[in-house]
Protein backbone atom coordinates (compact mmCIF):
# COMPACT_ATOMS: atom_id res chain seq x y z
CA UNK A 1 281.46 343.76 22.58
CA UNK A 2 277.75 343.01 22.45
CA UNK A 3 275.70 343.51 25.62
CA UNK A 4 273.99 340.56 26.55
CA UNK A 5 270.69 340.33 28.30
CA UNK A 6 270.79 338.85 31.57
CA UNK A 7 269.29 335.20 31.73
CA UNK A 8 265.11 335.16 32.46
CA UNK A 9 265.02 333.61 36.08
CA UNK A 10 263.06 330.55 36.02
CA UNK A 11 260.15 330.50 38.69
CA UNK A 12 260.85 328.86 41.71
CA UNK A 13 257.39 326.76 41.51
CA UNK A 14 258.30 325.06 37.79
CA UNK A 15 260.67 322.46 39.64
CA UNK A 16 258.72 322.02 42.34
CA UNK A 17 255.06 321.14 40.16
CA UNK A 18 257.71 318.72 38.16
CA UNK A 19 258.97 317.26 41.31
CA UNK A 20 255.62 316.41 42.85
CA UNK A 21 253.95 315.21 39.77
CA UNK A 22 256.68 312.71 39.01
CA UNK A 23 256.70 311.49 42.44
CA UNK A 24 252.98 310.81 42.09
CA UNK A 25 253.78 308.74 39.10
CA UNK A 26 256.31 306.86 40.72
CA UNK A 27 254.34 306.28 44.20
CA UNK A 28 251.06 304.74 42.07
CA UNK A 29 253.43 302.81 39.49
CA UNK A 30 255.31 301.33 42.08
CA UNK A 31 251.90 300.45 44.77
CA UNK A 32 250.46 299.09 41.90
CA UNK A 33 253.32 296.83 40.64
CA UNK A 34 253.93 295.82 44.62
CA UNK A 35 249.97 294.79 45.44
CA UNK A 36 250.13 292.81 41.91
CA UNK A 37 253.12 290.87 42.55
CA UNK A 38 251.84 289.76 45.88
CA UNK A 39 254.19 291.56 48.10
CA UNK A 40 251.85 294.01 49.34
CA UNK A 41 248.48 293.62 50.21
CA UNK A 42 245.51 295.51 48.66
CA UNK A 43 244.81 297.77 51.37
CA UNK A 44 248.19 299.25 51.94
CA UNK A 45 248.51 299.28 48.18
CA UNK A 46 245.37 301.57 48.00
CA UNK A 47 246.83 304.05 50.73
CA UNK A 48 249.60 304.43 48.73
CA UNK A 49 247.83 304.89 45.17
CA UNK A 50 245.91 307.52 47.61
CA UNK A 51 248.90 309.10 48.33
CA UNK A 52 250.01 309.53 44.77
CA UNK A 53 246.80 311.36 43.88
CA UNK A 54 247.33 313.57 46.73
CA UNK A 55 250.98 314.56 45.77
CA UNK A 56 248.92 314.47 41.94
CA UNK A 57 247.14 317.37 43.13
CA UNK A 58 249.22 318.95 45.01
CA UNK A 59 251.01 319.68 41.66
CA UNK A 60 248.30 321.25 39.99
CA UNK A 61 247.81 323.12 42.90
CA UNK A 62 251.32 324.17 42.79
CA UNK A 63 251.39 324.41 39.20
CA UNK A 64 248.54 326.49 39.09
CA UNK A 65 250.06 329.30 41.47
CA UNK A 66 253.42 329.05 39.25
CA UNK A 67 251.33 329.84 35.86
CA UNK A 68 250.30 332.85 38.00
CA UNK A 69 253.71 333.96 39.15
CA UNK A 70 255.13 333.28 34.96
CA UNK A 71 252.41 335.51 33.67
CA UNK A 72 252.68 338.22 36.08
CA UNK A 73 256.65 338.24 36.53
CA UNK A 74 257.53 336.84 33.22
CA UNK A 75 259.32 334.13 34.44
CA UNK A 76 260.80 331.39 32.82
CA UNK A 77 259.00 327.61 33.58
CA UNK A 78 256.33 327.67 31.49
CA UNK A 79 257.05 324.68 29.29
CA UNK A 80 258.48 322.50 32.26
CA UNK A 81 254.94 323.78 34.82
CA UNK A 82 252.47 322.94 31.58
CA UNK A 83 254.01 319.53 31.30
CA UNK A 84 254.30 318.45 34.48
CA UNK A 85 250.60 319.13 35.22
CA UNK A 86 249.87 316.93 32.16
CA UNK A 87 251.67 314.62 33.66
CA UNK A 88 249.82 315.27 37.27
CA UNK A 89 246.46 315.00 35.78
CA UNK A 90 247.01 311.43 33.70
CA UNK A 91 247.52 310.60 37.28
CA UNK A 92 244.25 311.68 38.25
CA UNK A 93 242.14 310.82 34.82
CA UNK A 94 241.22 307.24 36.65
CA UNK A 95 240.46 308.38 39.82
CA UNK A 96 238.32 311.05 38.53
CA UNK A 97 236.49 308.72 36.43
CA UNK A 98 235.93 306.43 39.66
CA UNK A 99 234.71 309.39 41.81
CA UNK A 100 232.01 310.32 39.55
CA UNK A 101 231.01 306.99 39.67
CA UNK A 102 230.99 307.08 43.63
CA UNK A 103 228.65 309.84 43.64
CA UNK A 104 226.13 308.66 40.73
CA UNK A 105 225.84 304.78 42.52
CA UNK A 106 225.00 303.83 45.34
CA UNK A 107 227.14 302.61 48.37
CA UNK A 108 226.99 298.98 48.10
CA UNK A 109 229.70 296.38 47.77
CA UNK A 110 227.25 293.30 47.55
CA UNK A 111 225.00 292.70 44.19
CA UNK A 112 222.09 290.01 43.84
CA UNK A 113 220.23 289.32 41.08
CA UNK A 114 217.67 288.35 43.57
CA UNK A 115 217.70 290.00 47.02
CA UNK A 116 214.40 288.59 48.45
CA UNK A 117 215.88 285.38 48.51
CA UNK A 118 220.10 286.29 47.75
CA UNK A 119 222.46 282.84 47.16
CA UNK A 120 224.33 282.23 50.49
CA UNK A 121 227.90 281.73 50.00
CA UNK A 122 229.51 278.51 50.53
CA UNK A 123 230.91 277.82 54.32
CA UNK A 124 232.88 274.48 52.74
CA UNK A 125 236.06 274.50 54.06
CA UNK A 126 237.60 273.77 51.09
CA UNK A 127 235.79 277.30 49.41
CA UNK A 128 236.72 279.18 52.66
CA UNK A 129 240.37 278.10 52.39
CA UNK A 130 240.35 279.37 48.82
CA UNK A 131 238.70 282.34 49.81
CA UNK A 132 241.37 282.69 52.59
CA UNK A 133 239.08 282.54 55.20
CA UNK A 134 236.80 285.19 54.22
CA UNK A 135 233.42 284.58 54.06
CA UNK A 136 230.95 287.10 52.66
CA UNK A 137 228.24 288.75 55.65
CA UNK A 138 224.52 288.17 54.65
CA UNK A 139 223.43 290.53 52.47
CA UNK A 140 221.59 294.09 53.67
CA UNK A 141 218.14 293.40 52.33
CA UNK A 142 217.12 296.89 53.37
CA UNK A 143 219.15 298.56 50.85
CA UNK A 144 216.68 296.40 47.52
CA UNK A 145 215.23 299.74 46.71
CA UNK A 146 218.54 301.49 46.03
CA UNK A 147 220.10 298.61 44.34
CA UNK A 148 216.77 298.42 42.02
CA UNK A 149 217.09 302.07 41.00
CA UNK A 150 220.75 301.78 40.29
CA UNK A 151 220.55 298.59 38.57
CA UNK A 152 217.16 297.63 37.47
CA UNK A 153 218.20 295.40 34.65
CA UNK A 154 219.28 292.91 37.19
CA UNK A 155 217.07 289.41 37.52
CA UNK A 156 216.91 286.27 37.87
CA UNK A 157 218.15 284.54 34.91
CA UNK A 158 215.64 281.88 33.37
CA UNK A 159 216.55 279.25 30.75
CA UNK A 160 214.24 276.89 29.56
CA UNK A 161 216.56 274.17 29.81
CA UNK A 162 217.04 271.05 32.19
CA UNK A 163 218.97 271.54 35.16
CA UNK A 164 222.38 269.62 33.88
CA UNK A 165 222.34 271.79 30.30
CA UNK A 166 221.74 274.86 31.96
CA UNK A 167 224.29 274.48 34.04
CA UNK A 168 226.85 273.42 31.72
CA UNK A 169 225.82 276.51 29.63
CA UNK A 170 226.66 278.74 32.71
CA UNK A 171 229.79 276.76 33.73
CA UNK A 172 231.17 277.54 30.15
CA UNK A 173 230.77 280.73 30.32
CA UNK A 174 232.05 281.25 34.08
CA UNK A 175 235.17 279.47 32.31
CA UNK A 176 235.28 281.63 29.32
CA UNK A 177 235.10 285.08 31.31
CA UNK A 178 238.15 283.32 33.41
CA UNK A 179 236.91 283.33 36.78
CA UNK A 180 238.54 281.28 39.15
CA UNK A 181 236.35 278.29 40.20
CA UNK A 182 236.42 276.69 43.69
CA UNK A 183 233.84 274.58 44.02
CA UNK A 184 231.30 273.30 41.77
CA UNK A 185 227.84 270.97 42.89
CA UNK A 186 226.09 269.81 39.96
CA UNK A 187 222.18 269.53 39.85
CA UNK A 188 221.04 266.57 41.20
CA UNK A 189 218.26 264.59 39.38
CA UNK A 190 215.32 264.91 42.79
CA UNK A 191 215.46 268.94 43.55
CA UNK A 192 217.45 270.06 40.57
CA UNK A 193 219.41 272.14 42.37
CA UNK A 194 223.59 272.98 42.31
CA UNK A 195 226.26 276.07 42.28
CA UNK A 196 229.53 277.36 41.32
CA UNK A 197 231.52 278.85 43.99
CA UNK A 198 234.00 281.42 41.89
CA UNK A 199 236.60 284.45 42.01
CA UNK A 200 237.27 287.11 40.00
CA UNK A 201 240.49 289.50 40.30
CA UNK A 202 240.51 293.14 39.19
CA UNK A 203 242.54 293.69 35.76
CA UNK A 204 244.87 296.14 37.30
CA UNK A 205 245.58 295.75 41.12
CA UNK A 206 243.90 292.24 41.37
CA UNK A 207 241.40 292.62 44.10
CA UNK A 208 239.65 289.60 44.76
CA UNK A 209 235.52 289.54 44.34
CA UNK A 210 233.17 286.82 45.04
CA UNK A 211 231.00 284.95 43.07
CA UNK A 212 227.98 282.35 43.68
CA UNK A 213 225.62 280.83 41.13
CA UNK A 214 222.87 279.29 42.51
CA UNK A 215 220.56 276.55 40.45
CA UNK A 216 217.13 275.53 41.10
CA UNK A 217 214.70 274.09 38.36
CA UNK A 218 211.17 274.43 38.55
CA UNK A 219 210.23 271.77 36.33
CA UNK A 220 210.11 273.09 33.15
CA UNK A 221 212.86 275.60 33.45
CA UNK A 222 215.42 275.97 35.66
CA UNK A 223 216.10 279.51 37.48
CA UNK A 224 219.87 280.83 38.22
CA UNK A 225 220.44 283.74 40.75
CA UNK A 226 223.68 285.15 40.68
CA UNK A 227 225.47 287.29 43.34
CA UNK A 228 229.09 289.18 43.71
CA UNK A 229 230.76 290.61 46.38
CA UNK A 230 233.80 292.79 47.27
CA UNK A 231 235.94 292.17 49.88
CA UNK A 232 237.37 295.62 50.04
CA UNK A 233 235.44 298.73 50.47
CA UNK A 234 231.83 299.98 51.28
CA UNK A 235 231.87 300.92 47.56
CA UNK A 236 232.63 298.47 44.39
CA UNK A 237 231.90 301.54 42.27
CA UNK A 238 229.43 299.19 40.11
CA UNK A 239 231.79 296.42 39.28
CA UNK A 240 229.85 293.53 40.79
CA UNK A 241 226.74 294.51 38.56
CA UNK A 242 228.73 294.67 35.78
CA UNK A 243 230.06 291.37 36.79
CA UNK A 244 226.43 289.54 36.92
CA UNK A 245 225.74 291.73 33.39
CA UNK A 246 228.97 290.19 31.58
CA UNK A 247 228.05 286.81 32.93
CA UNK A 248 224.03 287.24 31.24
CA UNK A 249 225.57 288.22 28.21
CA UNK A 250 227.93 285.45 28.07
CA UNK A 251 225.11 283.21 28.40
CA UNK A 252 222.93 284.62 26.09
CA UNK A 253 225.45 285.38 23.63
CA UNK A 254 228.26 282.86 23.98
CA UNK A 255 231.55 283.92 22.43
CA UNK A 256 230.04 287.47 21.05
């Protein structure tokens, strides 16, 4: 009879890094399905995405100390501890990518494209219903230095067009980037002036932003000031300048 060698114990750590880094998968898939379908709302929804980062990197933690305890025992795990810390840090790629953000931008969760004079955001009650009930504070005009060194490529948009084509030009392309309009005043013929009152939700957990256009011709052109805001967070990470930036180049450069 052969002798057989007795079975490599597995480490003790393997199952637990797999354990914890499929529960963080789990936790985010299932806040972020809940806050899309309605059923939960953002906030909530963003504590528990928080939570599945935590348990996220809890398993590398964990996995880290079992890669230790394989190399120096020579236990078994290896394959199931590498994986699972794959898996652990595709939970953490986005986050990551949102943190450096965080630290390079500025905390500000209200953009202008002109914050000496910003657009005030309708107080109609049929935009505040649509907005349900939130209305956006006035904008911090203290912080115009920061927001000028973060984003200095936004101004005030100038078309040399009358009021009406100019803002048919911009309503096109408000409908063509699929924001939600809510209220829309058309230039009238003495002061040349109008807006579009519109929303915007986030691709993935549909957070709702806020958008107002403002209109006012001078004459011989007509000037457009643009502004977004969050309604979650100190922070929009620099989606509400990219916002204003997709709407300039959808007016520039319709349907590139």
């Amino acid at each position: 009879m052969g002798y057989r060698l007795p079975p490599i114990p597995e480490s003790k750590l393997a199952p637990v890094t797999q354990k914890l880094a499929f529960a963080a998968v789990g936790v985010v898939i299932v806040a972020v399905l809940a806050v899309r379908s309605g059923k939960v709302e953002p906030l909530p929804g963003v504590a528990a995405v928080t939570g599945g980062v935590v348990l996220a990197t809890a398993a590398i933690a964990v996995g880290l100390v079992a890669l230790l305890e394989i190399w120096r025992r020579g236990s078994a795990g290896l394959g199931r501890t590498v994986w699972s810390m794959l898996v652990a840090g595709l939970v953490l790629a986005y986050p990551a990518v949102l943190a450096s953000r965080a630290l390079r931008l500025p905390v500000m969760n209200d953009i202008s494209t002109n914050l000496d004079d910003p657009p005030v955001f309708s107080s109609t009650r049929a935009v505040v219903a649509a907005r349900e009930g939130w209305i956006p504070p006035e904008i911090e005009r203290g912080r115009r230095a920061a927001q000028e060194r973060a984003y200095p490529f936004l101004r005030t948009i100038v078309l040399e067009n009358e009021p009406e084509e100019a803002f048919q030009l911009v309503a096109k392309a408000v409908r063509t980037l699929k924001w939600r309009v809510i209220e829309e005043v058309r230039p009238d013929d003495r002061r040349g002036i109008g807006r579009i009152e519109a929303i915007e939700e986030s691709r993935l957990m549909r957070f709702r932003d806020d958008i107002t256009i403002r209109f006012r011709s001078t004459g011989s052109e007509t000037r457009i000031d643009v502004r977004s805001a969050s309604r979650i967070g100190r922070h929009d990470l620099g989606a509400n300048a990219a916002r204003i930036q997709r709407l300039v180049q959808e007016i520039n450069n319709p349907g590139d």
